[in-house]
C-alpha atoms as a PDB file:
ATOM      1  CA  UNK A   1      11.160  50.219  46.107  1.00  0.00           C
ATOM      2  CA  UNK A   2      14.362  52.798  46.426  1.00  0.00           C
ATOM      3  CA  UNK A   3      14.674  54.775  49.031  1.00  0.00           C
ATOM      4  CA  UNK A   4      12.738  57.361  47.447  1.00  0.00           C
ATOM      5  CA  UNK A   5       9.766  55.539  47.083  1.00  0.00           C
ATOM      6  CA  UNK A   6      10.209  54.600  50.650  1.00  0.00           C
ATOM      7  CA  UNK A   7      10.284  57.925  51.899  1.00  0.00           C
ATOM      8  CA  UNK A   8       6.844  58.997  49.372  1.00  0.00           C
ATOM      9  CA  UNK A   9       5.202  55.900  50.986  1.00  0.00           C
ATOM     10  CA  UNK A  10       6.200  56.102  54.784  1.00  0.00           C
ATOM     11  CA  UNK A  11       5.180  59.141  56.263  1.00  0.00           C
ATOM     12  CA  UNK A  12       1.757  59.677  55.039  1.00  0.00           C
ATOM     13  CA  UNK A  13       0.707  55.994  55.214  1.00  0.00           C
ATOM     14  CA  UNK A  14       1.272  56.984  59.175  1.00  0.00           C
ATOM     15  CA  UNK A  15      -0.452  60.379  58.879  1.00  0.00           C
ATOM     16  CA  UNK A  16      -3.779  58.791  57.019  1.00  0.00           C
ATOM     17  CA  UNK A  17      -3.979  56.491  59.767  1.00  0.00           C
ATOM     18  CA  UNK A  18      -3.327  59.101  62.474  1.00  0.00           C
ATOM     19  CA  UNK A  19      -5.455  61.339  61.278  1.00  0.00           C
ATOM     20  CA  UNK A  20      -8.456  58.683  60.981  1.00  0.00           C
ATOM     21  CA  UNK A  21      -7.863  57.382  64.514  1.00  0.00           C
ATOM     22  CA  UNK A  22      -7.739  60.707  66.309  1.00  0.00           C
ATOM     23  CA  UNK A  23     -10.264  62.123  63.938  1.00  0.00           C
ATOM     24  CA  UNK A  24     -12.641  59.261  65.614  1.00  0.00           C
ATOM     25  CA  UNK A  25     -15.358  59.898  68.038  1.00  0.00           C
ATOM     26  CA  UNK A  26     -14.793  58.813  71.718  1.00  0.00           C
ATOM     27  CA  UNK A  27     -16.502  55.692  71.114  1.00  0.00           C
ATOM     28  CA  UNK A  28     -14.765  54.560  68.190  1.00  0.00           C
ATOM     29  CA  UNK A  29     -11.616  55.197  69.202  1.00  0.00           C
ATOM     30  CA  UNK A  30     -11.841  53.759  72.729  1.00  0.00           C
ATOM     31  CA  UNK A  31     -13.652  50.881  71.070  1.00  0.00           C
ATOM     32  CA  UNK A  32     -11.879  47.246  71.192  1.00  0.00           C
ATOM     33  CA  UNK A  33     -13.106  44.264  69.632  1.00  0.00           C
ATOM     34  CA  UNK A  34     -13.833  41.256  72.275  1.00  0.00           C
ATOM     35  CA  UNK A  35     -10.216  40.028  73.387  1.00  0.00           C
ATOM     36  CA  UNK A  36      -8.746  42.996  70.463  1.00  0.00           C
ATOM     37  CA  UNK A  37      -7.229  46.482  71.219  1.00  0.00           C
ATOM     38  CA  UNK A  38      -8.948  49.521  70.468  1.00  0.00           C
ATOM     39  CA  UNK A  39      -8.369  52.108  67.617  1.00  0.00           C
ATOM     40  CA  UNK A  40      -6.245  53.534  69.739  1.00  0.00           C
ATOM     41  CA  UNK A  41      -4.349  50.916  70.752  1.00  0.00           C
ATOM     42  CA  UNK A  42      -3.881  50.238  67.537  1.00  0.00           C
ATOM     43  CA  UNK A  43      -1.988  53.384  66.668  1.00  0.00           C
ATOM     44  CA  UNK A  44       0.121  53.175  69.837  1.00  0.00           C
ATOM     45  CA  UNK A  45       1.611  49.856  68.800  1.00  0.00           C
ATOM     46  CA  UNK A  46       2.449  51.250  65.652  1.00  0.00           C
ATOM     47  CA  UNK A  47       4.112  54.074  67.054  1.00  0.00           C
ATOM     48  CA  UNK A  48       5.740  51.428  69.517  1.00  0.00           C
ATOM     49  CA  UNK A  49       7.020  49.479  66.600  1.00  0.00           C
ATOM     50  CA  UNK A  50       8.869  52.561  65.171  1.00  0.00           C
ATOM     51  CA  UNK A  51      10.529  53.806  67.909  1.00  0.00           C
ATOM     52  CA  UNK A  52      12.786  50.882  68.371  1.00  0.00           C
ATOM     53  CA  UNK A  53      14.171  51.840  64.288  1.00  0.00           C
ATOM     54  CA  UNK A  54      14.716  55.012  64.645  1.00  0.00           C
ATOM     55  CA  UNK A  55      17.220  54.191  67.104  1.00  0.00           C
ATOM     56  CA  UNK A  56      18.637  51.292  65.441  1.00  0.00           C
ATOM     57  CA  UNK A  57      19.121  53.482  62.068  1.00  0.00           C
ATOM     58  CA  UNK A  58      20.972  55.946  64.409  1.00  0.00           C
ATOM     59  CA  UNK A  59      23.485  52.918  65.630  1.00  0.00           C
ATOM     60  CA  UNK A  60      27.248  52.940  63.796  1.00  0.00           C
ATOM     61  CA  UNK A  61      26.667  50.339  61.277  1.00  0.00           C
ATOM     62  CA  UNK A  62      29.580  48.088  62.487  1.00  0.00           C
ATOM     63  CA  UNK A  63      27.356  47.863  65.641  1.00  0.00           C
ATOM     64  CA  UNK A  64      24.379  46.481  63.215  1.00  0.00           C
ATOM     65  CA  UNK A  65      26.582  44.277  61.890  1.00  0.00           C
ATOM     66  CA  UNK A  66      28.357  42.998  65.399  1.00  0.00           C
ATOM     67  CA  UNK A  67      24.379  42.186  67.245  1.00  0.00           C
ATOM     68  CA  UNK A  68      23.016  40.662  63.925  1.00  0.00           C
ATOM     69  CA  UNK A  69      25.307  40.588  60.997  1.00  0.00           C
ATOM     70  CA  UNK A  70      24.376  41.201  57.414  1.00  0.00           C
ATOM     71  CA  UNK A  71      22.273  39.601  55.193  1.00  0.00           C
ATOM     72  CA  UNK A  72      22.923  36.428  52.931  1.00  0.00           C
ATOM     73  CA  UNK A  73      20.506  36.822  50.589  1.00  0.00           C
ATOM     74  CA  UNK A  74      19.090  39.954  48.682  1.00  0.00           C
ATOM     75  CA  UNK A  75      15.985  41.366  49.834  1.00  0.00           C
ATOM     76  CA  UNK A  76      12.378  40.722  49.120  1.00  0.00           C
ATOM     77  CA  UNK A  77      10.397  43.286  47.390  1.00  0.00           C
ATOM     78  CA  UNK A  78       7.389  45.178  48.797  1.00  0.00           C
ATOM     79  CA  UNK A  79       4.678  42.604  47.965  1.00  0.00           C
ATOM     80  CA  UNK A  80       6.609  39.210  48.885  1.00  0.00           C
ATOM     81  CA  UNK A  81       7.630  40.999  52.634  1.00  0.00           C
ATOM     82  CA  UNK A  82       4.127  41.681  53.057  1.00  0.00           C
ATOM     83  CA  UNK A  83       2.882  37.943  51.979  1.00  0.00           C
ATOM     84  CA  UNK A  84       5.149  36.783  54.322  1.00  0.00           C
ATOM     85  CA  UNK A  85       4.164  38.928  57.128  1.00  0.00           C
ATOM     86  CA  UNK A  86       0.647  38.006  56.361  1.00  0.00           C
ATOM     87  CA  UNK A  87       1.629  34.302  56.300  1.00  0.00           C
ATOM     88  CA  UNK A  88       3.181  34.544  59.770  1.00  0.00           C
ATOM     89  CA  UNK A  89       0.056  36.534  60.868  1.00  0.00           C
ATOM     90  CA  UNK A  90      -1.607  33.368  60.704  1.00  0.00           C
ATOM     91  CA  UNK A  91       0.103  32.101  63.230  1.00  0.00           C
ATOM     92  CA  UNK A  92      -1.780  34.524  65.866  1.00  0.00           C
ATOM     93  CA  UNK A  93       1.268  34.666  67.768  1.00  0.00           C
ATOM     94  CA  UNK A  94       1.360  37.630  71.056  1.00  0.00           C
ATOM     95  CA  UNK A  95       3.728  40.583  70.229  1.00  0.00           C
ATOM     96  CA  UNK A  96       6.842  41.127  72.556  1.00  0.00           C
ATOM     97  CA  UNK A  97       5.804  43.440  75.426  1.00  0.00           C
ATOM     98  CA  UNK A  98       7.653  46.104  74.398  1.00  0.00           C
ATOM     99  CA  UNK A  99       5.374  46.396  71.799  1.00  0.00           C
ATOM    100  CA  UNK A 100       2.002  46.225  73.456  1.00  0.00           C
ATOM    101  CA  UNK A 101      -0.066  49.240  73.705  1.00  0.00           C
ATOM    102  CA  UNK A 102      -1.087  50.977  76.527  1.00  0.00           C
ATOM    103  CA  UNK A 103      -4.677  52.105  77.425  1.00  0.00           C
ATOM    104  CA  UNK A 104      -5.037  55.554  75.874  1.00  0.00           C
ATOM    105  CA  UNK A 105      -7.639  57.834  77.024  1.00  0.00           C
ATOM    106  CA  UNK A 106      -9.442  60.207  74.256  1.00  0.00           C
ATOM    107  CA  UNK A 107      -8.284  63.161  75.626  1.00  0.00           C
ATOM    108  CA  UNK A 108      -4.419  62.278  74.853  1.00  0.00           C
ATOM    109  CA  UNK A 109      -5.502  61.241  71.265  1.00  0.00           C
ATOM    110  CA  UNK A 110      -4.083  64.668  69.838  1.00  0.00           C
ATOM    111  CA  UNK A 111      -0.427  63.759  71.531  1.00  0.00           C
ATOM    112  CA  UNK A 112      -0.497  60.272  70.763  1.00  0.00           C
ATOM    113  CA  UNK A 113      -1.379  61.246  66.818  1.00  0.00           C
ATOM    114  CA  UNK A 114       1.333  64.089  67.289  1.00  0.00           C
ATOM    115  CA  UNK A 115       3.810  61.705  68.897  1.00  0.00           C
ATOM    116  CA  UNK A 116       3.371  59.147  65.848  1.00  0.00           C
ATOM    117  CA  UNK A 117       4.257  61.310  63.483  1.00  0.00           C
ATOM    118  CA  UNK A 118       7.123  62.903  65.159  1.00  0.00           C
ATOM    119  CA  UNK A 119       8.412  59.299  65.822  1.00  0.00           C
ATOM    120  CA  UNK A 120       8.095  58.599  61.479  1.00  0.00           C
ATOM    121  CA  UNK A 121       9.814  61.880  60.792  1.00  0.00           C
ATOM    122  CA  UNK A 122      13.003  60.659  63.414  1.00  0.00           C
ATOM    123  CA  UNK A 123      12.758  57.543  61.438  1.00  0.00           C
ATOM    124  CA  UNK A 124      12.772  59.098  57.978  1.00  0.00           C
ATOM    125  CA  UNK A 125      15.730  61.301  59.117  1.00  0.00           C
ATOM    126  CA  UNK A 126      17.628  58.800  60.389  1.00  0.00           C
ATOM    127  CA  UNK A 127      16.760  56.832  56.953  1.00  0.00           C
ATOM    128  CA  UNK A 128      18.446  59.322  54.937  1.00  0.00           C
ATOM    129  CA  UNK A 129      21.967  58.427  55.975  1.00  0.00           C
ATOM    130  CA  UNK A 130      21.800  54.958  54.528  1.00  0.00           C
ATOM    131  CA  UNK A 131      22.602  54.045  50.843  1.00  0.00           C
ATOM    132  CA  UNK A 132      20.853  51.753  48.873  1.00  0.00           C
ATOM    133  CA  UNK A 133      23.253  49.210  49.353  1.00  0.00           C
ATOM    134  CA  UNK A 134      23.020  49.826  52.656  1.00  0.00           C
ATOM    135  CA  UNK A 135      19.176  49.116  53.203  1.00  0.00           C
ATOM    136  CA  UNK A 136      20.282  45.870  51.659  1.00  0.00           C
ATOM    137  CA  UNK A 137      23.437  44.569  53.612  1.00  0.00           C
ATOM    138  CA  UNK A 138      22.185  45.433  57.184  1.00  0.00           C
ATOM    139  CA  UNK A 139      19.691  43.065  58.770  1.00  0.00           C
ATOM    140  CA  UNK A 140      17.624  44.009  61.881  1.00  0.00           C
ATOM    141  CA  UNK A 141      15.685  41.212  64.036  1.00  0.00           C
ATOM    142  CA  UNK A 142      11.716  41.482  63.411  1.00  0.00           C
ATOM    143  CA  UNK A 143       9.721  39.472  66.589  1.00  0.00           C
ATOM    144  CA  UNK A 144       7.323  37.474  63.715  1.00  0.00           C
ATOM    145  CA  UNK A 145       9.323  37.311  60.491  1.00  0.00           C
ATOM    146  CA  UNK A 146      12.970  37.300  61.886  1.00  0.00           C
ATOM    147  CA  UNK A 147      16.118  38.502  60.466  1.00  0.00           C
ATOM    148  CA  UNK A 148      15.511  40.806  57.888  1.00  0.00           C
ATOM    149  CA  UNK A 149      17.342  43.123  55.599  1.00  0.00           C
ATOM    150  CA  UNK A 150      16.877  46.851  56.672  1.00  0.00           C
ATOM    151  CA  UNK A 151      14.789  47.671  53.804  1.00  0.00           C
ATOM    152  CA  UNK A 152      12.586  44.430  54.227  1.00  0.00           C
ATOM    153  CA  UNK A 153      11.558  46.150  57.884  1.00  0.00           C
ATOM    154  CA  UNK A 154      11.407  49.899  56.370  1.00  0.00           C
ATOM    155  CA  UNK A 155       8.553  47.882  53.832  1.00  0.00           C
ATOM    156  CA  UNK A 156       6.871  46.505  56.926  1.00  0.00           C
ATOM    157  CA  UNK A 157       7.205  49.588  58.532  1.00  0.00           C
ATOM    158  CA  UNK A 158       4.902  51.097  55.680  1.00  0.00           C
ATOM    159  CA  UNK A 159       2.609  47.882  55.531  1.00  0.00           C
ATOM    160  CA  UNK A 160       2.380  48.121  59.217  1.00  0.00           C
ATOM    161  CA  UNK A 161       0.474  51.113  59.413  1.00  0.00           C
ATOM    162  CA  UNK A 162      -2.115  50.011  56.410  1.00  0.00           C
ATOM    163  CA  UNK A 163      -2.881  46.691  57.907  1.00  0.00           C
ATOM    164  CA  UNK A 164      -3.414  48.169  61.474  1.00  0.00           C
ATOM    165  CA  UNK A 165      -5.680  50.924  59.755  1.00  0.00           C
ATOM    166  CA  UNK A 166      -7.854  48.018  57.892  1.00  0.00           C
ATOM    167  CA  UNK A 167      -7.871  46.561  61.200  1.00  0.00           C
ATOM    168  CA  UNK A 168      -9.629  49.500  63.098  1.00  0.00           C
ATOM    169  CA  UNK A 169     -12.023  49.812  60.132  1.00  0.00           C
ATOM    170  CA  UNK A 170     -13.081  46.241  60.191  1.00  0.00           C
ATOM    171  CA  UNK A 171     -13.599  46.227  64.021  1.00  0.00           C
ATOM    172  CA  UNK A 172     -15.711  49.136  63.941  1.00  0.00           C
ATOM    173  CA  UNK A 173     -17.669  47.915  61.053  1.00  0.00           C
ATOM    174  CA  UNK A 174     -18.478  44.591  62.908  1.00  0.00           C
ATOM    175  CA  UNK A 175     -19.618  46.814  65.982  1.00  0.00           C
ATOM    176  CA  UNK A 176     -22.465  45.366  67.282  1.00  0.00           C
ATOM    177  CA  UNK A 177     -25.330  48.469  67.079  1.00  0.00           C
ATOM    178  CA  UNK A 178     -26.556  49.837  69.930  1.00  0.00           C
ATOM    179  CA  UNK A 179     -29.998  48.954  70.181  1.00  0.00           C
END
């Protein structure tokens, strides 16, 4: 994927799955799984994971390069990233703190939706300053894969968002009815 296709894929993977969480009712969204975060914990942790990149795309590029360095290898493409990731999923491991939701209650579901997307336009702003080559020399630290190139995490980014969507959708399908 170039850049372009990045940007086509990013932001309304994250508005689909903003809309359909805050477009839940109560139940459903404050809903969580036995030992699982709700829908709309889900959607916080996503937003969690793309604060920390807008930020990071913001950084001087010698600065990238300083922390982490630059890659040695060229970068995966979309669908061997998201193996991976799905690979390393099976390791059930507990995300960082940082990137734990919170508990959110249903009335701040139209700020938290809001706040997503506003944190994925930052992102895709601060995207447009980097080349292709760029995305491609610059590595960033990911908590379950590791060091990968800066457009390996902007195709995680947009994975991210799907596979915390099919998440929600398969929790609320296994609901148990009310009787």
């Amino acid at each position: 994927m170039n850049k372009d296709q990045i940007f086509s894929e990013l932001l309304p993977r994250y508005q689909h799955f903003s809309e359909t969480v805050s477009g839940l009712p109560e139940a459903d969204f404050l809903y969580a799984a036995p030992g699982k975060w709700s829908s709309a914990q889900q959607l916080d942790h996503v937003r969690k994971s793309v604060k920390p990149l807008v930020l990071a795309l913001r950084l001087p590029k010698f600065v990238l390069k300083l922390f982490f360095g630059t890659a040695n290898r060229p970068s995966k493409s979309y669908d061997e990233l998201v193996q991976k990731y799905q690979s390393k999923l099976k390791q059930a491991l507990t995300p960082p703190a940082a990137f734990r939701p919170e508990t959110i209650a249903f009335q701040n579901r139209t700020e938290l939706s809001k706040n997503v997307i506003q944190t994925v336009h930052r992102l895709t702003k601060a995207l447009e300053t980097w080349s292709e080559e760029d995305l491609d020399r610059y590595i960033l630290p990911h908590p379950l894969l590791g060091k990968i190139t800066v457009r390996e995490m902007m195709y995680f980014t947009i994975y991210h968002a799907e596979h915390h969507e099919k998440l929600v959708q398969f929790y609320l399908a296994e609901r148990p009815k009310a009787s």
